[in-house]
Protein backbone atom coordinates (compact mmCIF):
# COMPACT_ATOMS: atom_id res chain seq x y z
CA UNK A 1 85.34 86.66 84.30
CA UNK A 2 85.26 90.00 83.11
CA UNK A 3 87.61 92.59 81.56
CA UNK A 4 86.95 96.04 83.27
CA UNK A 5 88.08 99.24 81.76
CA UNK A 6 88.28 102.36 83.53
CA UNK A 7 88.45 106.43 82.53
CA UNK A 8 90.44 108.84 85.12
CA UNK A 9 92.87 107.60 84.81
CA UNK A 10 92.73 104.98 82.39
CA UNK A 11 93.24 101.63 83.11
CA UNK A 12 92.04 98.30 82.20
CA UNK A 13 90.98 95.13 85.15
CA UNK A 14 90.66 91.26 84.50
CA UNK A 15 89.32 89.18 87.37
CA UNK A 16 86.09 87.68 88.54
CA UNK A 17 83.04 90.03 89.67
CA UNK A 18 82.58 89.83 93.53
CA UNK A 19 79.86 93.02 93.73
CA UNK A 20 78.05 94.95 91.12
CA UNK A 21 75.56 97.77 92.34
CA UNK A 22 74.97 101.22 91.62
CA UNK A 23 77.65 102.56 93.77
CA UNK A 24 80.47 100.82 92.02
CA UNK A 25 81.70 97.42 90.98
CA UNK A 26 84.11 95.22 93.38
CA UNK A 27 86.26 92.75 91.53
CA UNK A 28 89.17 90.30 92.65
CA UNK A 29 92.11 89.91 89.69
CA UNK A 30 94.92 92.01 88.26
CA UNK A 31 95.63 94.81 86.15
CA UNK A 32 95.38 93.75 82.69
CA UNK A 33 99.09 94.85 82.23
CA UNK A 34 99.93 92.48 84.84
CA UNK A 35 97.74 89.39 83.43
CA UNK A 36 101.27 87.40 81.67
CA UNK A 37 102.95 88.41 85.20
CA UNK A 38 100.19 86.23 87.08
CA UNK A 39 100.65 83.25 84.50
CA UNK A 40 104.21 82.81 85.37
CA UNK A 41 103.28 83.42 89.45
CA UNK A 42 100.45 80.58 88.93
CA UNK A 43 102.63 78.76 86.66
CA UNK A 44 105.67 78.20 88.49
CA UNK A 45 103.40 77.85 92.02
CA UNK A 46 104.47 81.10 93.12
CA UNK A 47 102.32 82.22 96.12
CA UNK A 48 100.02 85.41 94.73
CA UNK A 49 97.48 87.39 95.96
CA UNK A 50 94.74 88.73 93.84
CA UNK A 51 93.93 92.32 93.88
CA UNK A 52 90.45 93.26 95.65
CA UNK A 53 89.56 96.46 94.46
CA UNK A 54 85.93 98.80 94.40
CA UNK A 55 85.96 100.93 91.01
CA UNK A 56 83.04 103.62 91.41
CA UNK A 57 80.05 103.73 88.89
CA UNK A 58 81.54 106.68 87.70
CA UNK A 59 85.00 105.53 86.60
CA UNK A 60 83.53 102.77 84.80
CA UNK A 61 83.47 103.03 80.79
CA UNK A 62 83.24 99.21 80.29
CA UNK A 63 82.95 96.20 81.18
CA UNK A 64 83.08 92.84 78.87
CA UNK A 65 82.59 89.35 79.28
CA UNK A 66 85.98 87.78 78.79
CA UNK A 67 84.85 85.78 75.49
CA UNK A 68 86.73 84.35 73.03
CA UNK A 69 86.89 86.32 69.80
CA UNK A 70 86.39 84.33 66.23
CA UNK A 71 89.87 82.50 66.26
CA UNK A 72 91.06 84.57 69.40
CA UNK A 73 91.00 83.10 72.76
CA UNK A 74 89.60 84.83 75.45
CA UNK A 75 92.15 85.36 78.62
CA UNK A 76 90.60 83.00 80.44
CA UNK A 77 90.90 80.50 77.93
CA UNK A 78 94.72 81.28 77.93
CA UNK A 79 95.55 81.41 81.40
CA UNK A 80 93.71 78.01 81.93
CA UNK A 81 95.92 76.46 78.96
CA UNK A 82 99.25 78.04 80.21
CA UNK A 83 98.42 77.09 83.77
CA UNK A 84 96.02 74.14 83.92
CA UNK A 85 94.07 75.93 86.24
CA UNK A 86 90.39 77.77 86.08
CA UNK A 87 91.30 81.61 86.85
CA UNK A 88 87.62 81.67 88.33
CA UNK A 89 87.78 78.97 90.85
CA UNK A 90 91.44 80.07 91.36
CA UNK A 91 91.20 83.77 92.25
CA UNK A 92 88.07 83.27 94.01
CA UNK A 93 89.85 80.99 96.72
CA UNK A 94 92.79 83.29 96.94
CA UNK A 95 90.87 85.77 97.99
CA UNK A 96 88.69 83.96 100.48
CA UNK A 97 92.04 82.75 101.74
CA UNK A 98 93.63 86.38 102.06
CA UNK A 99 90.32 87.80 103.72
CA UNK A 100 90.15 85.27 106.63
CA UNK A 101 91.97 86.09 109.68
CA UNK A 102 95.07 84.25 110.15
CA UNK A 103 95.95 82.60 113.71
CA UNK A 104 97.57 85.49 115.28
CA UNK A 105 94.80 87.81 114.11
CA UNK A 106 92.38 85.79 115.93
């Protein structure tokens, strides 16, 4: 899990890595702004749908390892002890769930 932050415009990503390469980074999450939105979704069993999204190389200024600081939990940390739930495992099988075709696609 990773904490993504972007320049032009400026905006900040949490979510799991599915692609990193020299063209650009592909992750599957939320905007940061939306991260306490996605507790209540996950806690109240709300369906959700993660956010698959490419940033280009160039857009990115950072991107950290979602770590706990000193005393400070990481986000990860806090959405698995709001929600009971790993945000890795969880997002990851949202979105292989949202990117396979459904019966009348087929």
């Amino acid at each position: 899990m990773v904490v993504a932050t972007m320049g032009n415009p400026r905006e900040k990503f949490w979510g799991a890595i599915l692609a990193l390469a020299p063209e650009g980074l592909g992750l599957a999450g939320v905007e940061l702004a939306s991260f306490e939105d996605l507790v209540s979704l996950v806690k109240d069993a709300e369906p959700f749908t993660p956010s698959v999204v490419f940033f280009p190389m160039h857009r990115i200024e950072r991107i950290e390892l979602d770590l706990p600081d000193g005393n400070i939990p990481s986000l990860s940390q806090r959405f698995r002890s709001k929600t009971g739930q790993d945000p890795l495992t969880l997002l990851l099988r949202q979105t292989a769930a949202n990117l396979q075709p459904s019966e009348e696609q087929r």
